[in-house]
PDB file of N, CA and C in Angstrom:
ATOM      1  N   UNK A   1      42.959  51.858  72.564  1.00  0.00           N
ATOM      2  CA  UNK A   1      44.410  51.772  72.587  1.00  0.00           C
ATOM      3  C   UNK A   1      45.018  53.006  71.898  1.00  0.00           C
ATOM      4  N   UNK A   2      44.484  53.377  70.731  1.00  0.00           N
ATOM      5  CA  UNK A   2      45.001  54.614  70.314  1.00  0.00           C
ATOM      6  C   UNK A   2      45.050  55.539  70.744  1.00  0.00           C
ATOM      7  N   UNK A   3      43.539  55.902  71.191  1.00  0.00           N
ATOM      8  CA  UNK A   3      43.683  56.678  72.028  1.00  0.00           C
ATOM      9  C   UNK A   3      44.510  57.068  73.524  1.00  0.00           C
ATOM     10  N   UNK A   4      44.658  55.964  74.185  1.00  0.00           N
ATOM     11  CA  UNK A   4      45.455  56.085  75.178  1.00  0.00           C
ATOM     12  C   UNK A   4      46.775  56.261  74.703  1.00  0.00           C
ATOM     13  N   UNK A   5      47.699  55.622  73.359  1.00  0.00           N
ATOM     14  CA  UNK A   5      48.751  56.560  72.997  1.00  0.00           C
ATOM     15  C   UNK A   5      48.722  57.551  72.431  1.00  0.00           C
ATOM     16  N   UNK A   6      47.855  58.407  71.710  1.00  0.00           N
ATOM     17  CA  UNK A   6      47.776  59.702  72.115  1.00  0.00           C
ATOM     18  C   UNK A   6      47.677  60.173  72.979  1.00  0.00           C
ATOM     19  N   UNK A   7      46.970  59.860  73.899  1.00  0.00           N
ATOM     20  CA  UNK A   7      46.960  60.728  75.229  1.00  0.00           C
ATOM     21  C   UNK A   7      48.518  60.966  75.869  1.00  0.00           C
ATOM     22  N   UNK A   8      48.940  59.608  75.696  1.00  0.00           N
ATOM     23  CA  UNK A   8      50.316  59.683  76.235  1.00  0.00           C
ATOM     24  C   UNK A   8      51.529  60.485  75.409  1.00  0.00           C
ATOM     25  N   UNK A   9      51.439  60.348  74.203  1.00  0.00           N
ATOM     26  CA  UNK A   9      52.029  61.112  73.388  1.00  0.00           C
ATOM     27  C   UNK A   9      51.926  62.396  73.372  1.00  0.00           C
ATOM     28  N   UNK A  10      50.727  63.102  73.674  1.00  0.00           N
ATOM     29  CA  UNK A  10      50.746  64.326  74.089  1.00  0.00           C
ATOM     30  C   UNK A  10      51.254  64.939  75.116  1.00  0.00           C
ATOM     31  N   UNK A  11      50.885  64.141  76.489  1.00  0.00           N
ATOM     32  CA  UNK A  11      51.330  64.681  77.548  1.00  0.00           C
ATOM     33  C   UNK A  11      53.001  64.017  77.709  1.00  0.00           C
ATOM     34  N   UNK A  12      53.581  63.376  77.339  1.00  0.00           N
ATOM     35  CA  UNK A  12      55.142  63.462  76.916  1.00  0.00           C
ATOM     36  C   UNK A  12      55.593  64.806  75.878  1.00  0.00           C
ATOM     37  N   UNK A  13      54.864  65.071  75.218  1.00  0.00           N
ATOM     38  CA  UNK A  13      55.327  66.658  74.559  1.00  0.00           C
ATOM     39  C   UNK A  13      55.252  67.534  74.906  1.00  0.00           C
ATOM     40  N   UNK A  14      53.861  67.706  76.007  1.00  0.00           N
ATOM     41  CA  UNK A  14      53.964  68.542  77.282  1.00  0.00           C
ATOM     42  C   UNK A  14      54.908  68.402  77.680  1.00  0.00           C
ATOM     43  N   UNK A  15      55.147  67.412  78.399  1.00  0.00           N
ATOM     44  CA  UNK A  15      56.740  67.550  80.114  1.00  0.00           C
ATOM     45  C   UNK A  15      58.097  67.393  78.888  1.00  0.00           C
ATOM     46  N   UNK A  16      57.942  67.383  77.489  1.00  0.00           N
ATOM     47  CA  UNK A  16      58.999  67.690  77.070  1.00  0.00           C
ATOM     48  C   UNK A  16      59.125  69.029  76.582  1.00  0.00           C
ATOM     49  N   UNK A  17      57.868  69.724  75.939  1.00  0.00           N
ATOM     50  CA  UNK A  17      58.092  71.477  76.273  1.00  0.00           C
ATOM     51  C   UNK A  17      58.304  72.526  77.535  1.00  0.00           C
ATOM     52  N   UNK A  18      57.696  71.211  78.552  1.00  0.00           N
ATOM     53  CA  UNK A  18      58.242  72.101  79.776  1.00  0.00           C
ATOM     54  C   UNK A  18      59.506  72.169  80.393  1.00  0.00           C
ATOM     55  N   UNK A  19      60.191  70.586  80.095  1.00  0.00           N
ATOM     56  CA  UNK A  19      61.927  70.616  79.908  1.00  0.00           C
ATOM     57  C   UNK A  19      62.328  71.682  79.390  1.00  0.00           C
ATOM     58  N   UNK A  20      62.219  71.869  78.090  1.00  0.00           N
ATOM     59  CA  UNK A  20      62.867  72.590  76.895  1.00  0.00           C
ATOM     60  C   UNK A  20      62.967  73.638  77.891  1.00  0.00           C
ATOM     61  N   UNK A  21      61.678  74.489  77.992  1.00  0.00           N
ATOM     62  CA  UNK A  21      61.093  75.462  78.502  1.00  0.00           C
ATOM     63  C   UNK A  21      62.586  75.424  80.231  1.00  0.00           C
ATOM     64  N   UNK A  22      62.182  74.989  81.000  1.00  0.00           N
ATOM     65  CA  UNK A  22      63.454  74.931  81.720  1.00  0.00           C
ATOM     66  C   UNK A  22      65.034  75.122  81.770  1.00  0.00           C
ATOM     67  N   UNK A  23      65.398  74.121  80.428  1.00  0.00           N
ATOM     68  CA  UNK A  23      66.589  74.512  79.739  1.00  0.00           C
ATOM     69  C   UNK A  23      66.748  75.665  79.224  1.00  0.00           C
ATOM     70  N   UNK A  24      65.880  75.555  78.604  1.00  0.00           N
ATOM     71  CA  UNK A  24      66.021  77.319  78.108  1.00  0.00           C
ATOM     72  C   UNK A  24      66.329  78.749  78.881  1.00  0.00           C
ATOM     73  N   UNK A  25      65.447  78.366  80.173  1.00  0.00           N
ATOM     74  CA  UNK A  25      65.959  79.375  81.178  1.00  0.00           C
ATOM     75  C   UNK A  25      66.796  79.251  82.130  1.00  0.00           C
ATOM     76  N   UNK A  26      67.096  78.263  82.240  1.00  0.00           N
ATOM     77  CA  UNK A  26      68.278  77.748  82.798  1.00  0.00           C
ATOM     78  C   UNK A  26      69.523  78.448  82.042  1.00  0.00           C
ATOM     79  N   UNK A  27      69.678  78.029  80.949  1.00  0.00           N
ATOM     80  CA  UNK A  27      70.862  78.305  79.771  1.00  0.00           C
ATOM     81  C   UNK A  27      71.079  79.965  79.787  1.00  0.00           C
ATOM     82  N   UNK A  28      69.849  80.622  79.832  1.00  0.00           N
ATOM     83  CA  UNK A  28      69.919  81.922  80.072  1.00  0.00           C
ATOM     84  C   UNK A  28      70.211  82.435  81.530  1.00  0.00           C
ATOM     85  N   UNK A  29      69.959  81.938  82.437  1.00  0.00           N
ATOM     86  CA  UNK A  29      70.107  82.409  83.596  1.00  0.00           C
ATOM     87  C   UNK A  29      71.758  82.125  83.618  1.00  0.00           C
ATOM     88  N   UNK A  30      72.418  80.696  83.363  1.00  0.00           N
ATOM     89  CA  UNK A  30      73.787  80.399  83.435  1.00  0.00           C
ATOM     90  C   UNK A  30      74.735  81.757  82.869  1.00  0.00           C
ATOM     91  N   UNK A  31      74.177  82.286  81.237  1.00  0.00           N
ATOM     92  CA  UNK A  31      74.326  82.954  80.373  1.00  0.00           C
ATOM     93  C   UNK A  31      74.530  84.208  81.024  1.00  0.00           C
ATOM     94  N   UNK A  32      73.598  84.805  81.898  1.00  0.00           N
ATOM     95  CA  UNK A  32      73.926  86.166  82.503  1.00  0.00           C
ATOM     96  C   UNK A  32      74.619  85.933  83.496  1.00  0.00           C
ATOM     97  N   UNK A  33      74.660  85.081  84.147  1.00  0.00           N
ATOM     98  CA  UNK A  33      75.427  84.944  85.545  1.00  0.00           C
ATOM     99  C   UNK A  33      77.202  84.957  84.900  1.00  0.00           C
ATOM    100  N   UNK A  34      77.341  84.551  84.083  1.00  0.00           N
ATOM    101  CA  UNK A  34      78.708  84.388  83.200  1.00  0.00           C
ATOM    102  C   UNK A  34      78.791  85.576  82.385  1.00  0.00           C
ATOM    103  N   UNK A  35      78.122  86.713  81.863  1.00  0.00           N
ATOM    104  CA  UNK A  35      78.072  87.747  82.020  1.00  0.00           C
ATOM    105  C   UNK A  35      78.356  88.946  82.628  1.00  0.00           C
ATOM    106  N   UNK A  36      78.082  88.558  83.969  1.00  0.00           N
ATOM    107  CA  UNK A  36      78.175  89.522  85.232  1.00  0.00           C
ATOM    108  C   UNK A  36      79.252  88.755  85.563  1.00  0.00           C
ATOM    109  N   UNK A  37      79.634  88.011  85.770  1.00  0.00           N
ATOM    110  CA  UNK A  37      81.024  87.419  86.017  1.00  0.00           C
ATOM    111  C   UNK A  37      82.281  88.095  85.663  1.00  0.00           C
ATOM    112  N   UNK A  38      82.100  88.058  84.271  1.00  0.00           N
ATOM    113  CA  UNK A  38      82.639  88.392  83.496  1.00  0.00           C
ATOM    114  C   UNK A  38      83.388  89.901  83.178  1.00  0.00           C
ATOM    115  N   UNK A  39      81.609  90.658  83.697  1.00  0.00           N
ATOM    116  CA  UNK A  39      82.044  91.951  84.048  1.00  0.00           C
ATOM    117  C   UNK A  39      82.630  92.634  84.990  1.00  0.00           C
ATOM    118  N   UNK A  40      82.247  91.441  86.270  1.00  0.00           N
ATOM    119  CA  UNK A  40      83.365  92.024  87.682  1.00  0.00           C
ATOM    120  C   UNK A  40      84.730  91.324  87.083  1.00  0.00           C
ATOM    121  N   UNK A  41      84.666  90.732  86.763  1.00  0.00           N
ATOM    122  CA  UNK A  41      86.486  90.265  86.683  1.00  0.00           C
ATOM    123  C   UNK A  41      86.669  91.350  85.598  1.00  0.00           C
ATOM    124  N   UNK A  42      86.506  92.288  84.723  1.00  0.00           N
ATOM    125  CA  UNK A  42      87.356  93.304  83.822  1.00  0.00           C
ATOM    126  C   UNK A  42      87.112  94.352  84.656  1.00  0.00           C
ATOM    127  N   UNK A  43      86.196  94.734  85.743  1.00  0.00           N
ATOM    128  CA  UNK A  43      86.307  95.648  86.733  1.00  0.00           C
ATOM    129  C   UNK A  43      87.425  95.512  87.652  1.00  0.00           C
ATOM    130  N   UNK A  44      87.615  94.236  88.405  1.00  0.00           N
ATOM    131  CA  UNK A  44      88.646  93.807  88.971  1.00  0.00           C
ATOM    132  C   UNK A  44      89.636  94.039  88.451  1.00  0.00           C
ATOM    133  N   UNK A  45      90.149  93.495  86.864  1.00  0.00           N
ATOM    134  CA  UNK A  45      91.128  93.828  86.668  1.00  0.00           C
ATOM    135  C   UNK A  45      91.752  95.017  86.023  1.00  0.00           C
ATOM    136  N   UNK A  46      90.614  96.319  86.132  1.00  0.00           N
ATOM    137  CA  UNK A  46      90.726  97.629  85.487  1.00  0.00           C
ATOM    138  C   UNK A  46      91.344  98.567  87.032  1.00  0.00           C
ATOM    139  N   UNK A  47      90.673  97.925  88.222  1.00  0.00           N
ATOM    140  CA  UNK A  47      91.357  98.534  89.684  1.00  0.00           C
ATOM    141  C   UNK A  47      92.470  97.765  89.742  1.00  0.00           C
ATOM    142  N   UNK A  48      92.401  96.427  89.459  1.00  0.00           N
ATOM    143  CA  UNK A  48      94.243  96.237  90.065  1.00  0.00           C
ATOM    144  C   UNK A  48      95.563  97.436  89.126  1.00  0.00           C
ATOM    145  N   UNK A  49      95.108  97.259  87.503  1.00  0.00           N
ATOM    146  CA  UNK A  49      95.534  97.631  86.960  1.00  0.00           C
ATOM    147  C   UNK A  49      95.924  99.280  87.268  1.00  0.00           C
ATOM    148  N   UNK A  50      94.706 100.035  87.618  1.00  0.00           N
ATOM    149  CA  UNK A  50      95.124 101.309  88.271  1.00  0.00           C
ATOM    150  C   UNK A  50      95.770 101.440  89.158  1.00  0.00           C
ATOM    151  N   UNK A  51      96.075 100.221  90.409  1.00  0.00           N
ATOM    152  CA  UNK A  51      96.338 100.328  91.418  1.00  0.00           C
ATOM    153  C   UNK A  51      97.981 100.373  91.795  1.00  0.00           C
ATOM    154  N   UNK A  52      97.871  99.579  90.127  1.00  0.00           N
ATOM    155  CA  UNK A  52      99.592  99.326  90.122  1.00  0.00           C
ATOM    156  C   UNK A  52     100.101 100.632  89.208  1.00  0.00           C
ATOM    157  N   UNK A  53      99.228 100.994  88.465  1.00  0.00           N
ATOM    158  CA  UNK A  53      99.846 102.253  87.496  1.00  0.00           C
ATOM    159  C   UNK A  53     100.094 103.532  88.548  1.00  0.00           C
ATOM    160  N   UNK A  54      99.505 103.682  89.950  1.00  0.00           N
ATOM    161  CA  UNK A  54      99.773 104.491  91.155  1.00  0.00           C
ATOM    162  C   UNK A  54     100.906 104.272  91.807  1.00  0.00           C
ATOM    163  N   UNK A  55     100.583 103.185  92.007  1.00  0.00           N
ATOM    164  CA  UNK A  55     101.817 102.567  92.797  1.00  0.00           C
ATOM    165  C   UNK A  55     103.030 102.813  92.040  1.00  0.00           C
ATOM    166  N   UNK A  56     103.260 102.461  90.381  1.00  0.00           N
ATOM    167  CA  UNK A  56     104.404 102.518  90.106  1.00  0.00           C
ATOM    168  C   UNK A  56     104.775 103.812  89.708  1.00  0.00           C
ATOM    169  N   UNK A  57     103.603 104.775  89.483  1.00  0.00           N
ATOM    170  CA  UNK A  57     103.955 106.303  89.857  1.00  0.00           C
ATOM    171  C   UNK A  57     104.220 107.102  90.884  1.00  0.00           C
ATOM    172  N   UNK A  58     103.978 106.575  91.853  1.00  0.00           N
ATOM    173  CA  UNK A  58     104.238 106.843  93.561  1.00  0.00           C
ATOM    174  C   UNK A  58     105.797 106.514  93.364  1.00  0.00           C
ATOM    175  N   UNK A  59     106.272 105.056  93.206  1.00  0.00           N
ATOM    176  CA  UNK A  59     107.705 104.852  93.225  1.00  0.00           C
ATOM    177  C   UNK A  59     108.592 105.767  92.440  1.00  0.00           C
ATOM    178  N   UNK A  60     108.237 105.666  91.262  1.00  0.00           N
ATOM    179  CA  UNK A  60     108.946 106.475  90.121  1.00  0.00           C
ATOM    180  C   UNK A  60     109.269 108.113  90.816  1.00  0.00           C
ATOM    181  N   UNK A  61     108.110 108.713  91.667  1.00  0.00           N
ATOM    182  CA  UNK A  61     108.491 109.997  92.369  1.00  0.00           C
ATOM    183  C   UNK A  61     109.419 109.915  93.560  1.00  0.00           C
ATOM    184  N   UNK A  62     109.321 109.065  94.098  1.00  0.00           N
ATOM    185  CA  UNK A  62     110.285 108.763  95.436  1.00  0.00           C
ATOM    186  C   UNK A  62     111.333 108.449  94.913  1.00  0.00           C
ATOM    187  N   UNK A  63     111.669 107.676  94.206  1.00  0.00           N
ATOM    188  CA  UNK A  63     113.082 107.099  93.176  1.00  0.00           C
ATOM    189  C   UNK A  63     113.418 108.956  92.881  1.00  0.00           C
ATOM    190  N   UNK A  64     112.872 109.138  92.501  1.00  0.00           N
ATOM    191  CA  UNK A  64     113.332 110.831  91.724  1.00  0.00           C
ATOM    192  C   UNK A  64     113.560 111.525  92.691  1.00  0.00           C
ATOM    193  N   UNK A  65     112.980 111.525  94.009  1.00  0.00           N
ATOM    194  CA  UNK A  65     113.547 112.243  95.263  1.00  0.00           C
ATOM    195  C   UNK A  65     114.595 111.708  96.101  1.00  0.00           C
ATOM    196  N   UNK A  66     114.898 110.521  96.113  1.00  0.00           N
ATOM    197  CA  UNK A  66     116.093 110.020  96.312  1.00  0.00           C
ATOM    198  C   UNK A  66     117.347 109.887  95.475  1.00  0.00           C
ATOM    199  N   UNK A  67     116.920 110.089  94.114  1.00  0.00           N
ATOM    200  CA  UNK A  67     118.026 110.654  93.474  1.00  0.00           C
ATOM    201  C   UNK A  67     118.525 112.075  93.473  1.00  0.00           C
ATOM    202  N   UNK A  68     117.923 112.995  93.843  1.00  0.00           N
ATOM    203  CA  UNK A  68     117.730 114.186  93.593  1.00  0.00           C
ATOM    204  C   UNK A  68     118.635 114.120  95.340  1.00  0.00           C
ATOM    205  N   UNK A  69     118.088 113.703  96.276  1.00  0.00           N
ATOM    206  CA  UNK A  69     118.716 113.763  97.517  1.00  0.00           C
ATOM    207  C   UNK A  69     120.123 113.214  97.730  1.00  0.00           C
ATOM    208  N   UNK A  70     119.997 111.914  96.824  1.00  0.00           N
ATOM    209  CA  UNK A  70     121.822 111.509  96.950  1.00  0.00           C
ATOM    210  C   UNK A  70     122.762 112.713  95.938  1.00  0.00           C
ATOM    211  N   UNK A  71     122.480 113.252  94.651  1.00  0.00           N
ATOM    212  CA  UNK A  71     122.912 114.028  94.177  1.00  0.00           C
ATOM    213  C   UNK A  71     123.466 115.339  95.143  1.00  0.00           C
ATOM    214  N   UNK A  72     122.222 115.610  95.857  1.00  0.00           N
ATOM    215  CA  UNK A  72     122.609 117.184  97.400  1.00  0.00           C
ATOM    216  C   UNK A  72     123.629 116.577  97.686  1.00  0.00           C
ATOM    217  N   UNK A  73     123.552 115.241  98.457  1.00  0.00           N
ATOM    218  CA  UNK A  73     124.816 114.865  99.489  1.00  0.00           C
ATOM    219  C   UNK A  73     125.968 114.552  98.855  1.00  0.00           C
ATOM    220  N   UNK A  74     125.984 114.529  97.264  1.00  0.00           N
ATOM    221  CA  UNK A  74     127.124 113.872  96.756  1.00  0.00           C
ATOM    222  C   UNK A  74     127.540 115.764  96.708  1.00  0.00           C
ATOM    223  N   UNK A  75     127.178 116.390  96.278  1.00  0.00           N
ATOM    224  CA  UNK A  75     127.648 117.674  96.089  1.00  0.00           C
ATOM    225  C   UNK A  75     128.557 118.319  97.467  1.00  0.00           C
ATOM    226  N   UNK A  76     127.565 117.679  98.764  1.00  0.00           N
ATOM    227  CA  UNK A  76     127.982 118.644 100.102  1.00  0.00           C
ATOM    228  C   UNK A  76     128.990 117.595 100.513  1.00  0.00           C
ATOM    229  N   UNK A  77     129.331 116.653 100.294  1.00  0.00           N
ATOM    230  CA  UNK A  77     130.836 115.623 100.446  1.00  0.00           C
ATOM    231  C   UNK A  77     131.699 116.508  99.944  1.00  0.00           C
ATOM    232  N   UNK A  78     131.409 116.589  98.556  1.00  0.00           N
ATOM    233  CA  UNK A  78     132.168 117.462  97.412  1.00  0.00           C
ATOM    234  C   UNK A  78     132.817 118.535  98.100  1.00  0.00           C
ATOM    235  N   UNK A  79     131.897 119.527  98.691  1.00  0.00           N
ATOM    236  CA  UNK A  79     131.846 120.697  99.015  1.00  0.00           C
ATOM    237  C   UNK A  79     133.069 120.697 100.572  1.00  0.00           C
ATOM    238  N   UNK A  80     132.609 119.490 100.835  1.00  0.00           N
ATOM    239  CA  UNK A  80     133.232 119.431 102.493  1.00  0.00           C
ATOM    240  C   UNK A  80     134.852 118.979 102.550  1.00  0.00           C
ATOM    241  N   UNK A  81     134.901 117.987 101.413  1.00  0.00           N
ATOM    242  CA  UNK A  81     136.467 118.106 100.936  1.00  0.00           C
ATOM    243  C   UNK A  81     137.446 119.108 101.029  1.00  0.00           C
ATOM    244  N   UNK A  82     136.723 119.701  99.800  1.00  0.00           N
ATOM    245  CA  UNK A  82     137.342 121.390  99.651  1.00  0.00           C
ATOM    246  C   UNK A  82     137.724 122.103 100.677  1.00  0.00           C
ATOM    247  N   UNK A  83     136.735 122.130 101.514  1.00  0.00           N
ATOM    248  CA  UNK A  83     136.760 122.669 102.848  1.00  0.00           C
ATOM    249  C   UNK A  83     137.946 122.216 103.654  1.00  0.00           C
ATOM    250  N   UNK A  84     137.775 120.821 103.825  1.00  0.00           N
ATOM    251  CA  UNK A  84     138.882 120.223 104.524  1.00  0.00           C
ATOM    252  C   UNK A  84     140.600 120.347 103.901  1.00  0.00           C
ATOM    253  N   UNK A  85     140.556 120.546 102.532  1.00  0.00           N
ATOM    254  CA  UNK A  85     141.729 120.942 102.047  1.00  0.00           C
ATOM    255  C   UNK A  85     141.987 121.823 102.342  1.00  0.00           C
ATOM    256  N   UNK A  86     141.675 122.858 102.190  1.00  0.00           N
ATOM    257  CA  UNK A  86     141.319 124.473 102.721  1.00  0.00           C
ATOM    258  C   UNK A  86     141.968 124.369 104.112  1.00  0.00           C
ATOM    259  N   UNK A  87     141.066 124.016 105.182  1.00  0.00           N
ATOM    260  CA  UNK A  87     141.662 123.870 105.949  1.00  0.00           C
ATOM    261  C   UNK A  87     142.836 123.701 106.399  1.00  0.00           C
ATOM    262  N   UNK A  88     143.421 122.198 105.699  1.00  0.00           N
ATOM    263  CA  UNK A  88     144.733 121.772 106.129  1.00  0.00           C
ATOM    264  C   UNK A  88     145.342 122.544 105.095  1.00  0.00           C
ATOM    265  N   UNK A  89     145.328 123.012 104.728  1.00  0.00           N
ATOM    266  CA  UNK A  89     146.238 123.924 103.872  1.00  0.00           C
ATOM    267  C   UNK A  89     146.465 125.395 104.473  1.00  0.00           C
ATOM    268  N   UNK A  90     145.647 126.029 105.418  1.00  0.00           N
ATOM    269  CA  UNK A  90     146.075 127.137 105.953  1.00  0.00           C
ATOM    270  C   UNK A  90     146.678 126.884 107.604  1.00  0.00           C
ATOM    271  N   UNK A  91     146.112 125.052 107.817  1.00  0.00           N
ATOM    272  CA  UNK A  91     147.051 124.939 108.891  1.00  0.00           C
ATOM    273  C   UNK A  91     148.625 124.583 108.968  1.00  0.00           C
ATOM    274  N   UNK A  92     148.693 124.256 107.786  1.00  0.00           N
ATOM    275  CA  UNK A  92     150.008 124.093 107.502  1.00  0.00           C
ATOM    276  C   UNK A  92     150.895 125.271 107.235  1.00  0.00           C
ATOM    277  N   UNK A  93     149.959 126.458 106.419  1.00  0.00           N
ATOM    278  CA  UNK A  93     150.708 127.977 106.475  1.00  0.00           C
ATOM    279  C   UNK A  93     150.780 128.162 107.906  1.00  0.00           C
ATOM    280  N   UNK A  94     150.090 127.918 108.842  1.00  0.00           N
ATOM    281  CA  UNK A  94     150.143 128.541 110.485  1.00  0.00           C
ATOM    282  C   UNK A  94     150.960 127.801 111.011  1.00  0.00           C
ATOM    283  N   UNK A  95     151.193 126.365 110.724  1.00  0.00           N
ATOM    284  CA  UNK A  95     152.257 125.922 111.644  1.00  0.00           C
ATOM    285  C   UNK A  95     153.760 126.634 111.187  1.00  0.00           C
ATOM    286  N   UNK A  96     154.129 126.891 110.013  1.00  0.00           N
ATOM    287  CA  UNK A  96     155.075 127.074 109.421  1.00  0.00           C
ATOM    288  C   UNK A  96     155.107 128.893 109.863  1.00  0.00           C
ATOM    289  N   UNK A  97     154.642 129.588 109.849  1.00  0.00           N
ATOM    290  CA  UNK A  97     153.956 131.116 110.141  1.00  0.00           C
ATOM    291  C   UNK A  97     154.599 130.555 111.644  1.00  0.00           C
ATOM    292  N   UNK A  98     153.973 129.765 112.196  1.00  0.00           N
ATOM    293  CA  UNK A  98     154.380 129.496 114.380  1.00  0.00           C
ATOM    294  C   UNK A  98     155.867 129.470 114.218  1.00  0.00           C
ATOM    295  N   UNK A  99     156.307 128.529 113.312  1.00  0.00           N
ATOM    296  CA  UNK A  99     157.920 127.674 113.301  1.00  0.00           C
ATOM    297  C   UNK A  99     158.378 129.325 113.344  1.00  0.00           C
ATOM    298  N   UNK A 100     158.257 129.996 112.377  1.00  0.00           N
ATOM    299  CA  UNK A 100     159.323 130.813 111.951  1.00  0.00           C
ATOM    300  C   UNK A 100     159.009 132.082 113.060  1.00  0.00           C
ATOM    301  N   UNK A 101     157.954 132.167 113.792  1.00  0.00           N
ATOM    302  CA  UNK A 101     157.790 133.244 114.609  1.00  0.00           C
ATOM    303  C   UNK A 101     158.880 132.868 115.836  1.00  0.00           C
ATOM    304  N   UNK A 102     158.378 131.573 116.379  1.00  0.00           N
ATOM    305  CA  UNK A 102     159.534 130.916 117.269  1.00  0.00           C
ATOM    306  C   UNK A 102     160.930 131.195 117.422  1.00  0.00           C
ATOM    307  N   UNK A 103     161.384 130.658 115.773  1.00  0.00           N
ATOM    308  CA  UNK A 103     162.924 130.877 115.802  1.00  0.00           C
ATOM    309  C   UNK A 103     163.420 132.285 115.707  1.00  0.00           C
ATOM    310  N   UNK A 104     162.320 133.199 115.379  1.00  0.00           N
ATOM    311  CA  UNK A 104     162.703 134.736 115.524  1.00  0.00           C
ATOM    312  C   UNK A 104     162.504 134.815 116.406  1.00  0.00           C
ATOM    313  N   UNK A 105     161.642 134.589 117.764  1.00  0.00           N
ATOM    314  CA  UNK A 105     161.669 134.706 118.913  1.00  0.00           C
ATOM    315  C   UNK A 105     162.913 134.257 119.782  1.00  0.00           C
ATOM    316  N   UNK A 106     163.133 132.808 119.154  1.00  0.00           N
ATOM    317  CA  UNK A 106     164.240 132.217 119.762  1.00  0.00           C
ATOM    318  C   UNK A 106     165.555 133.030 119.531  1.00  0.00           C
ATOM    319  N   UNK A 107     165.625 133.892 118.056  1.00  0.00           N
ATOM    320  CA  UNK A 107     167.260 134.383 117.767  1.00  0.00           C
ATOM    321  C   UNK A 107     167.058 135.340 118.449  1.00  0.00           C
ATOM    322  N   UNK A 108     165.721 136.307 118.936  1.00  0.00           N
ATOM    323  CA  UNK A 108     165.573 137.825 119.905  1.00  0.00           C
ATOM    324  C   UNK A 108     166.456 137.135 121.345  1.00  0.00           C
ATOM    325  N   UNK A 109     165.808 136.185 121.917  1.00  0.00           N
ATOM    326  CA  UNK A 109     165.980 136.053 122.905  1.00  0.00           C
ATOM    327  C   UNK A 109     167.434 135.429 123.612  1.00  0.00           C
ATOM    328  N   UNK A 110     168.115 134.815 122.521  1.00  0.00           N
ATOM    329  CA  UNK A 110     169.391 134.970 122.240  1.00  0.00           C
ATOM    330  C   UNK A 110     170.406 135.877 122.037  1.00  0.00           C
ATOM    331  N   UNK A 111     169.952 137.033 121.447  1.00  0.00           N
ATOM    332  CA  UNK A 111     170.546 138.650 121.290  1.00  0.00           C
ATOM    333  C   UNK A 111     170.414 139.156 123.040  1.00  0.00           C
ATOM    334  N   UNK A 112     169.052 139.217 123.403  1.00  0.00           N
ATOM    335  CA  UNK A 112     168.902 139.986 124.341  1.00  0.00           C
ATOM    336  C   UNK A 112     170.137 139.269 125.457  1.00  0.00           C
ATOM    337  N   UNK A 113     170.324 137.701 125.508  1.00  0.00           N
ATOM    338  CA  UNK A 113     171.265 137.340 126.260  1.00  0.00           C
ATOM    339  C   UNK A 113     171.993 138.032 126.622  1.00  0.00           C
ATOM    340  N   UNK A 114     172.856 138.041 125.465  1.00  0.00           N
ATOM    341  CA  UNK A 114     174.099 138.421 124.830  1.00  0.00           C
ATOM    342  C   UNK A 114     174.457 139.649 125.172  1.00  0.00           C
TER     343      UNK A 114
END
């Protein structure tokens, strides 16, 4: 009888070192896999992170060229005003320049009547 619970007692400490033995590499295998996990997700989030620091430097340059471009057109509005004052301002010397050529034409041609 003793002997047969030793026997049994032993080979239960066997299939319980070979558990252990299992767990153990189990726990480690879980261990690196959560590891490498671990390390693609701070890879992952080291490219999103670049991806957006591009992106929001890409915008930031286009923003700066569209400001830089509404600034041109706000200038050549500017510019085209002027112009247009200009304009009506020497058409108004020419109509007035026409008026008065007219009525000197008109008082010649009244003399010559006469």
């Amino acid at each position: 009888q003793l002997h047969l619970t030793t026997s049994e007692k032993n080979e239960l400490a066997r299939s319980l070192y070979i558990v252990q033995n299992q767990l153990q590499e189990k726990e480690s295998e879980i261990k690196r896999e959560i590891s490498e996990y671990k390390d693609r997700l701070l890879q992952a989030e080291k490219e999103h992170q670049d991806a957006l620091t591009e992106a929001n430097r890409k915008n930031e340059v286009e923003i700066e060229a569209c400001h830089e471009k509404i600034s041109s057109l706000e200038h050549f509005i500017s510019s085209q005003k002027l112009e247009i004052e200009h304009l009506k301002s020497n058409k108004e010397q020419l109509n007035n320049s026409l008026k008065e050529a007219n009525q000197a034409l008109g008082e010649l041609l009244k003399t010559k009547v006469r």
